[in-house]
C-alpha atoms as a PDB file:
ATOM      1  CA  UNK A   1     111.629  52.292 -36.227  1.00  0.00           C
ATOM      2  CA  UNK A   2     110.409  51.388 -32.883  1.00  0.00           C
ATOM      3  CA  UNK A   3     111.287  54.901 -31.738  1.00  0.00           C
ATOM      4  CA  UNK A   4     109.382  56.739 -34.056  1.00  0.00           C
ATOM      5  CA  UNK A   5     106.343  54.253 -33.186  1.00  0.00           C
ATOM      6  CA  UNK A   6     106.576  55.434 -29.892  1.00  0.00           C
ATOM      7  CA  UNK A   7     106.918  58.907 -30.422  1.00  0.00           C
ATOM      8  CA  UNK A   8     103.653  58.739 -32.168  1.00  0.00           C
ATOM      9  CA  UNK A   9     101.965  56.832 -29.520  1.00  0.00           C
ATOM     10  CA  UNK A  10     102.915  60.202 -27.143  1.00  0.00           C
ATOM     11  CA  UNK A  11     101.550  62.629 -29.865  1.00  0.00           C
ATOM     12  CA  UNK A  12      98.148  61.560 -29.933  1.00  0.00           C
ATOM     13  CA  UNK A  13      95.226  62.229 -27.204  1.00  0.00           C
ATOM     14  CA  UNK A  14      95.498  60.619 -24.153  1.00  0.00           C
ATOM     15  CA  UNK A  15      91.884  60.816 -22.456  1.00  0.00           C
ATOM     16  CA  UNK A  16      91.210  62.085 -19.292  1.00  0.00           C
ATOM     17  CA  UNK A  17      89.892  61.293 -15.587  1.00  0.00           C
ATOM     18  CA  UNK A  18      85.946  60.321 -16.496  1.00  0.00           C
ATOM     19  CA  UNK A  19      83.722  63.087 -15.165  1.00  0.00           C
ATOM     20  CA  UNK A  20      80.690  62.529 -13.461  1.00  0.00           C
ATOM     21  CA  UNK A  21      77.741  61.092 -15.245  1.00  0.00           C
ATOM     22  CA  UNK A  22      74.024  62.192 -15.165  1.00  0.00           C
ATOM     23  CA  UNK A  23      71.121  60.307 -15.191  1.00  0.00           C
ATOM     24  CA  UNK A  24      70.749  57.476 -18.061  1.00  0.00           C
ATOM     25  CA  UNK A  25      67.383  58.831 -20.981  1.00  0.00           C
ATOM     26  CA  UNK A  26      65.537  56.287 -21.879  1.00  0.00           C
ATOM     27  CA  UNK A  27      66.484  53.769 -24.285  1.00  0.00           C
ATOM     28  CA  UNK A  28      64.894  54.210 -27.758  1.00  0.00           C
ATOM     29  CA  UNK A  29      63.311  50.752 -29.270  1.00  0.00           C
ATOM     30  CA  UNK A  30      65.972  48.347 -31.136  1.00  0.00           C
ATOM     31  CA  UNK A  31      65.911  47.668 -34.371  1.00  0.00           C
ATOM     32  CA  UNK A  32      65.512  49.451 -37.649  1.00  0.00           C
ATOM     33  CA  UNK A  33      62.516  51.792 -38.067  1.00  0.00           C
ATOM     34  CA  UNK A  34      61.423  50.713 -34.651  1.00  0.00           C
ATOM     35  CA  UNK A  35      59.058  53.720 -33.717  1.00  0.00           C
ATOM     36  CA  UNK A  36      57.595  53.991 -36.848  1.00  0.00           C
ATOM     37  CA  UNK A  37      56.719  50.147 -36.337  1.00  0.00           C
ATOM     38  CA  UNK A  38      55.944  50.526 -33.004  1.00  0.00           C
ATOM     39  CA  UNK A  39      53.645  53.281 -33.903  1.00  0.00           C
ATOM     40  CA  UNK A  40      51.765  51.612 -36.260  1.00  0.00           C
ATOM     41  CA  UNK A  41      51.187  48.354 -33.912  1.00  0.00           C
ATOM     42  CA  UNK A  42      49.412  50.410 -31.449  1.00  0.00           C
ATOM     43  CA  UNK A  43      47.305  51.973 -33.932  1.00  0.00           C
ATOM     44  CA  UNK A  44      46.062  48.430 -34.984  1.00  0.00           C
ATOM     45  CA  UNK A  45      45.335  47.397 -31.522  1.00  0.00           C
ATOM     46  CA  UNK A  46      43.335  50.818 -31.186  1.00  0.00           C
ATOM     47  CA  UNK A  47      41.276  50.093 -34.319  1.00  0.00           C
ATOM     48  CA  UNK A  48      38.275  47.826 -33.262  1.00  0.00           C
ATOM     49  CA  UNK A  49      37.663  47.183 -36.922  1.00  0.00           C
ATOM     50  CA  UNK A  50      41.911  45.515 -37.214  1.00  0.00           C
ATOM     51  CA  UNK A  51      42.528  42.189 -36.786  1.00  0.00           C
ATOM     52  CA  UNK A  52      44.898  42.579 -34.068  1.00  0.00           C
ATOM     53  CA  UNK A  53      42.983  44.331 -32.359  1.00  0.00           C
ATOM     54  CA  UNK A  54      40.178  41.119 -32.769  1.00  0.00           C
ATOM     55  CA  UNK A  55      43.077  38.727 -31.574  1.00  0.00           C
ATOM     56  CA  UNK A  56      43.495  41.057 -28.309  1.00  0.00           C
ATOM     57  CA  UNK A  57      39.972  41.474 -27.585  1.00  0.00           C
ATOM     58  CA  UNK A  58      38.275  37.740 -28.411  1.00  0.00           C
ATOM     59  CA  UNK A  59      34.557  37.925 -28.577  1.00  0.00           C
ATOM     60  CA  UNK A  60      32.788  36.425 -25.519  1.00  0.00           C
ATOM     61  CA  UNK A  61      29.660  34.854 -26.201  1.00  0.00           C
ATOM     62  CA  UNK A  62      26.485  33.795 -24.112  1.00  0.00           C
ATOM     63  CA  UNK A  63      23.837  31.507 -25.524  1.00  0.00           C
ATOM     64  CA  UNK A  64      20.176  31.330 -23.963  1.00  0.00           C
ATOM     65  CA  UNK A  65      17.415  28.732 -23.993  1.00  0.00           C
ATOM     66  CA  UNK A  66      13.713  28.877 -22.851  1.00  0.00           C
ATOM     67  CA  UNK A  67       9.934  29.418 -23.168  1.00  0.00           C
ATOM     68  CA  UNK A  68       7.946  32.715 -22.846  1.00  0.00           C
ATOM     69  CA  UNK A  69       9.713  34.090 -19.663  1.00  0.00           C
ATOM     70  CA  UNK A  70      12.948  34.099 -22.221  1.00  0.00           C
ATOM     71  CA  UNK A  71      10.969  36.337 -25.391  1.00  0.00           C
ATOM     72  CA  UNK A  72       8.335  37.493 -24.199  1.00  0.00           C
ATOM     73  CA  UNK A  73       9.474  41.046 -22.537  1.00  0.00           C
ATOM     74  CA  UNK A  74       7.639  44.335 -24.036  1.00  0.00           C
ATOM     75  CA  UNK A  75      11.320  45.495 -25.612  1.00  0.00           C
ATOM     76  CA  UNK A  76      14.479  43.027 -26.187  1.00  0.00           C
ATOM     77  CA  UNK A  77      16.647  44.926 -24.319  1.00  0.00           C
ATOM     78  CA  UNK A  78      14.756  44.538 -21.320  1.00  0.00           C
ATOM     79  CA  UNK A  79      14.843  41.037 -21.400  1.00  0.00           C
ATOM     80  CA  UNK A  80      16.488  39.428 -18.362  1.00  0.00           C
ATOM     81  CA  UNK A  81      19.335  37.544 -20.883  1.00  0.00           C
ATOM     82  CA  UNK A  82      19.801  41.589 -22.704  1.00  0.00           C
ATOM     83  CA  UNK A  83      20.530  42.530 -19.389  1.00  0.00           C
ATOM     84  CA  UNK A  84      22.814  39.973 -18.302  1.00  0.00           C
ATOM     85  CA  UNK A  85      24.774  40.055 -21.295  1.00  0.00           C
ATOM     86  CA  UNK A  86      25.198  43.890 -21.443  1.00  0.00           C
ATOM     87  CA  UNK A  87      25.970  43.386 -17.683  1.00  0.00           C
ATOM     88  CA  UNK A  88      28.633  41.565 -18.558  1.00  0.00           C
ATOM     89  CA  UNK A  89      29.835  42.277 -22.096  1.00  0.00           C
ATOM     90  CA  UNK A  90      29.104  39.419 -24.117  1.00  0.00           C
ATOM     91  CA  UNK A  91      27.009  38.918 -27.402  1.00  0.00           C
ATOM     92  CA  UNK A  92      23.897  37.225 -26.851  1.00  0.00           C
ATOM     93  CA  UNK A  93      22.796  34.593 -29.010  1.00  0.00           C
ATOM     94  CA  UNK A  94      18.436  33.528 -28.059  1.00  0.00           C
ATOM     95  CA  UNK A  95      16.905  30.615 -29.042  1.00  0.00           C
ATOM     96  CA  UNK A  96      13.961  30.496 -27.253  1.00  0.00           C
ATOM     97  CA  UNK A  97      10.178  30.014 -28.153  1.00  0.00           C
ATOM     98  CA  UNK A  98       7.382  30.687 -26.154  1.00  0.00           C
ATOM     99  CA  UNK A  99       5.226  28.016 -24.972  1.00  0.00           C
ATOM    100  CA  UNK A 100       7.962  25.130 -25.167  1.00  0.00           C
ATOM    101  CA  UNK A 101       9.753  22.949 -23.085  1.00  0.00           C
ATOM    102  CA  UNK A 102      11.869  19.876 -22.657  1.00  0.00           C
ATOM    103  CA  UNK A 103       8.490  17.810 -23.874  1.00  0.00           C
ATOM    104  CA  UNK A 104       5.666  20.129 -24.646  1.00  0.00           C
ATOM    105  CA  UNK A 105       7.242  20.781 -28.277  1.00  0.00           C
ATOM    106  CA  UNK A 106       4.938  22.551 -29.985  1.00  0.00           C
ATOM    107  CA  UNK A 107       5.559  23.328 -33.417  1.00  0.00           C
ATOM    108  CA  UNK A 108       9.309  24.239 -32.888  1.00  0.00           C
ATOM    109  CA  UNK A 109      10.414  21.697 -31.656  1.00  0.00           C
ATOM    110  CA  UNK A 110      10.997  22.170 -28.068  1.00  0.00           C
ATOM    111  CA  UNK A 111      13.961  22.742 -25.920  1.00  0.00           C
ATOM    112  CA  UNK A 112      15.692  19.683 -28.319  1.00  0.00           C
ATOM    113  CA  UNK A 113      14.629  21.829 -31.720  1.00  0.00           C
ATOM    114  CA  UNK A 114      16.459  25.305 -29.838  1.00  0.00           C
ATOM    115  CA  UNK A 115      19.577  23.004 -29.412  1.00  0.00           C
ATOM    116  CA  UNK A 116      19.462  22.069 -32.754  1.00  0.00           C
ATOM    117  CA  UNK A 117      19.207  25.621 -34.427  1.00  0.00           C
ATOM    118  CA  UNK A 118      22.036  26.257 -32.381  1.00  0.00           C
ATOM    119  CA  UNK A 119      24.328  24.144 -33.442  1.00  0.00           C
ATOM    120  CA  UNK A 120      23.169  24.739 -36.758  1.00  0.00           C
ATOM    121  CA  UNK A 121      24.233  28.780 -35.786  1.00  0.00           C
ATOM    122  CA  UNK A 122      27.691  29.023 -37.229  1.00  0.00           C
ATOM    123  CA  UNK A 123      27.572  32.911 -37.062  1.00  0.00           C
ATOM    124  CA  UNK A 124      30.194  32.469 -33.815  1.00  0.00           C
ATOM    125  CA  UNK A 125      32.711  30.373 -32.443  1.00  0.00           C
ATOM    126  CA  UNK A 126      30.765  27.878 -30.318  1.00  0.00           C
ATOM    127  CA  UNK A 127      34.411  27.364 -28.522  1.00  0.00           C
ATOM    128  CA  UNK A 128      33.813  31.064 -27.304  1.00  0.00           C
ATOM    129  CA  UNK A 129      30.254  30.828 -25.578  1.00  0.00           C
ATOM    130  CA  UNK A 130      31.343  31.797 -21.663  1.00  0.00           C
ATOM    131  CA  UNK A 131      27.808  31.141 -20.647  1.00  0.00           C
ATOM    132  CA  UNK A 132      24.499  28.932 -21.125  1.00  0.00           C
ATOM    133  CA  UNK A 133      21.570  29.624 -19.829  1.00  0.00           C
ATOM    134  CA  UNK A 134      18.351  27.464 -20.047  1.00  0.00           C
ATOM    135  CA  UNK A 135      15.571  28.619 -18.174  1.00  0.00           C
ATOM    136  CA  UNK A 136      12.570  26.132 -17.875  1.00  0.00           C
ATOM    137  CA  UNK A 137      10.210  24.716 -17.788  1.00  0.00           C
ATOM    138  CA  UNK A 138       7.582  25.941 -16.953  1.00  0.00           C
ATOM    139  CA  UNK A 139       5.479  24.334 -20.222  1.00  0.00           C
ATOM    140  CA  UNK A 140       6.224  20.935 -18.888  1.00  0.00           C
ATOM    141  CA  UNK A 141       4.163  21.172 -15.841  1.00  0.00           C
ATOM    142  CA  UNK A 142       1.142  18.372 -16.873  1.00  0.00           C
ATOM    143  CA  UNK A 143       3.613  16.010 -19.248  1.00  0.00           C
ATOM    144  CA  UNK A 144       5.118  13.907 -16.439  1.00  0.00           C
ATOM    145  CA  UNK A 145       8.441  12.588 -16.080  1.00  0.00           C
ATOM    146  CA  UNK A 146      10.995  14.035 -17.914  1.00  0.00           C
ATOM    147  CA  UNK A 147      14.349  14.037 -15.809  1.00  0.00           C
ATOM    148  CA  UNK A 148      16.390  11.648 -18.523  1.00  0.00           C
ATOM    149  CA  UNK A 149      15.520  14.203 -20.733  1.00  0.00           C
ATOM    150  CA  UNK A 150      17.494  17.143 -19.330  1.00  0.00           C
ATOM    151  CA  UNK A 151      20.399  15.084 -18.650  1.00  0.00           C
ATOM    152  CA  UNK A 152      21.110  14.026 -22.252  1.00  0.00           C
ATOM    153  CA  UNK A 153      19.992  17.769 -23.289  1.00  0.00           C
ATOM    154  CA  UNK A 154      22.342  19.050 -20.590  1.00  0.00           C
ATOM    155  CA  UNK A 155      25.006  17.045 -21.614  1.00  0.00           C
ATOM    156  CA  UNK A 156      24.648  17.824 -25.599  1.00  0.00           C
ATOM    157  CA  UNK A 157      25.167  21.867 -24.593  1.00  0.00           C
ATOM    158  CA  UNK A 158      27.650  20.908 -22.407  1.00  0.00           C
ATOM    159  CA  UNK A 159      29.833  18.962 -25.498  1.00  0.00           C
ATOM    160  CA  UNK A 160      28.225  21.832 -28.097  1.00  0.00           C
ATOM    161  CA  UNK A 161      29.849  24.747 -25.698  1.00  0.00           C
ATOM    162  CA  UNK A 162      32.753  23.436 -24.177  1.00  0.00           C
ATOM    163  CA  UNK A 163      34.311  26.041 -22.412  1.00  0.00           C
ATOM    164  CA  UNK A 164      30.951  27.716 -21.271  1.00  0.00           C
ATOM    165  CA  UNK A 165      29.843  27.657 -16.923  1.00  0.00           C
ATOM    166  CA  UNK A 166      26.315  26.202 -17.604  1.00  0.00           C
ATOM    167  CA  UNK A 167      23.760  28.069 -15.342  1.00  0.00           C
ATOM    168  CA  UNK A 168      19.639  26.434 -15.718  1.00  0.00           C
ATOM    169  CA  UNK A 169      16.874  27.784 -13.089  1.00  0.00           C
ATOM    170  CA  UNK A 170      13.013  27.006 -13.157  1.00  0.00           C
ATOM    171  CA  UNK A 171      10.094  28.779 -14.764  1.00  0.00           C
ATOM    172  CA  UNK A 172       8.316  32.005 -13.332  1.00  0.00           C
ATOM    173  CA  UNK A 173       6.145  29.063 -10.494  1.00  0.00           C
ATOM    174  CA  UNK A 174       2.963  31.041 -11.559  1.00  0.00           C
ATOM    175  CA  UNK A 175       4.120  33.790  -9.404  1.00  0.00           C
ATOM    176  CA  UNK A 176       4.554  36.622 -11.701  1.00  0.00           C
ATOM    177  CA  UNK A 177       1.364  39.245 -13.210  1.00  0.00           C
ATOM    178  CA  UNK A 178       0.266  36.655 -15.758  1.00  0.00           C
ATOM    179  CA  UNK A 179      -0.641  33.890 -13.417  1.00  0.00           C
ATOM    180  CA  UNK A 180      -2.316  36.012 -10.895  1.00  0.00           C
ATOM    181  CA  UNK A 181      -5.800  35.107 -11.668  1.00  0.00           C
ATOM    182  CA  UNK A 182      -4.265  31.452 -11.729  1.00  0.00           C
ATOM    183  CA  UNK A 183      -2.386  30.695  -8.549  1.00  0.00           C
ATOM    184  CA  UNK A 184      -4.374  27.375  -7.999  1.00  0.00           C
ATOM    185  CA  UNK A 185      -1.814  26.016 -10.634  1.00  0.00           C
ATOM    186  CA  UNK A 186       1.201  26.465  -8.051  1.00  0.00           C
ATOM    187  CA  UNK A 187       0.411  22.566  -6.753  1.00  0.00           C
ATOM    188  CA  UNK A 188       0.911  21.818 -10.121  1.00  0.00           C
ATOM    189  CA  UNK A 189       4.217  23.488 -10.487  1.00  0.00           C
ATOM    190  CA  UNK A 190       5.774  22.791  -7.382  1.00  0.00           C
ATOM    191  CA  UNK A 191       6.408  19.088  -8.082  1.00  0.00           C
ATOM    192  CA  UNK A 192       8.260  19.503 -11.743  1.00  0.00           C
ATOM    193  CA  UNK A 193      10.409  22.311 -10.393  1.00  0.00           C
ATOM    194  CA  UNK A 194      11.572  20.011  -7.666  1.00  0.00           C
ATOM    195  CA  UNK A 195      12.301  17.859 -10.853  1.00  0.00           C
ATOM    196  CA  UNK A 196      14.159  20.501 -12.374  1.00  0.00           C
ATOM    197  CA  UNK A 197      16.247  20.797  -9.601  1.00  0.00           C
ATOM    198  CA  UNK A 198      17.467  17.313  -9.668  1.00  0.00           C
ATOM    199  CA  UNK A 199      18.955  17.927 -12.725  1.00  0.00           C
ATOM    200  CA  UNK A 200      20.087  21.274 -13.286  1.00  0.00           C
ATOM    201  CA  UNK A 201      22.092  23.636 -11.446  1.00  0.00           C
ATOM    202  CA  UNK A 202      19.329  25.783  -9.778  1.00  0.00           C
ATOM    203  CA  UNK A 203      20.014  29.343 -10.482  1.00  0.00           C
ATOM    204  CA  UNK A 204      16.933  31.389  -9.157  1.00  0.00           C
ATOM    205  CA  UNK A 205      12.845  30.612  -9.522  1.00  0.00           C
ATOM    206  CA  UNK A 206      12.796  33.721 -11.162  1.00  0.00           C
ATOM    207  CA  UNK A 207       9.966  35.485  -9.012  1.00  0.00           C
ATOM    208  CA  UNK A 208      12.181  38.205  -7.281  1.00  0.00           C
ATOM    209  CA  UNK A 209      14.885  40.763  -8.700  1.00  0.00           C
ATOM    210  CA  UNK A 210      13.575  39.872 -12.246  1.00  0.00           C
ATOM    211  CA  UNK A 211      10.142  40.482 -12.131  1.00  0.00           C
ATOM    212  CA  UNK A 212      10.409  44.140 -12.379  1.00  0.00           C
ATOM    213  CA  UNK A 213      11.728  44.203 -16.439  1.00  0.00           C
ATOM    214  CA  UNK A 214       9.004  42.902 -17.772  1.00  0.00           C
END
């Protein structure tokens, strides 16, 4: 018996010396139906209107606050915030009024009533904002001390947008077209926007590069 085992262990095959060997393809995708799959998952991320494609690409959001100098250019998009924000690829969200400030209120409320319509604004993820802007105020000129005002406003964005750089800078210091015939109020100004400056992170005093869009 063990004989005739052997003898059929010498009849079969008995493979040869391994030849050289080329160069390795690439490896297909593991799995079952893996290119298909893999197909379709890039076609999602390609698709703006897919949800993965919404979890790859987060919206980044930029939330403004001011008087006149903020809404009052001839055309939105030439608005110093439109450009910033197209600049830099982020939604823009305005609340801004003309003629208000952190205590000349008018009817809207002031800087405190733009805060509060924006937190009211649940059309965006408030955890998303990447930038705040307040620019101001130039309305506040004749209504005295208001320093412990900014700081709790400052620090009610800063708790509304968590994860946003805050950036504030002082009104247009009767410097731009408007005020020409009224230059005489730049003793007036000077004073609250070295105010300002004590409490906010002084950006620009907005008579230079910006001028020119409006």
């Amino acid at each position: 018996m063990s004989e005739q085992i052997v003898d059929l262990i010498e009849a079969l095959p008995q493979p040869g010396p391994r030849g050289l060997q080329g160069e390795r393809g690439p490896q297909g995708l593991p799995g079952v139906n893996a290119v298909p799959a893999d197909e379709a998952v890039a076609a999602y991320i390609q698709d703006a209107n897919s949800k993965t494609h919404a979890a790859l690409h987060p919206a980044r959001h930029m939330v403004v606050f001011g008087d006149s100098m903020t809404v009052s250019a001839s055309a939105t998009s030439r608005n110093w915030w439109a450009i910033v924000a197209r600049e830099l690829g982020l939604t823009a969200h305005n609340y801004g009024v003309g003629g208000t400030g952190w205590l000349n209120m008018q009817s809207s409320g002031g800087y405190p009533g733009q805060l509060d319509r924006a937190e009211a604004d649940t059309g965006y993820d408030h955890d998303a904002v990447s930038l705040v802007f307040v620019n101001g105020s130039t309305n506040d000129w004749h209504t005295g001390d208001y320093g412990s005002r900014i700081d709790s406003w400052c620090e009610t964005v800063r708790k509304m947008f968590p994860n946003a750089a805050f950036i504030g800078f002082s009104g247009l210091c009767a410097a731009n077209v408007r005020h020409r015939g009224n230059s005489a109020r730049m003793p007036n100004y000077a004073p609250m926007f070295n105010e300002c400056a004590k409490h906010l992170c002084v950006l620009s005093n907005f008579c230079g590069p910006f001028r020119r869009f409006f």
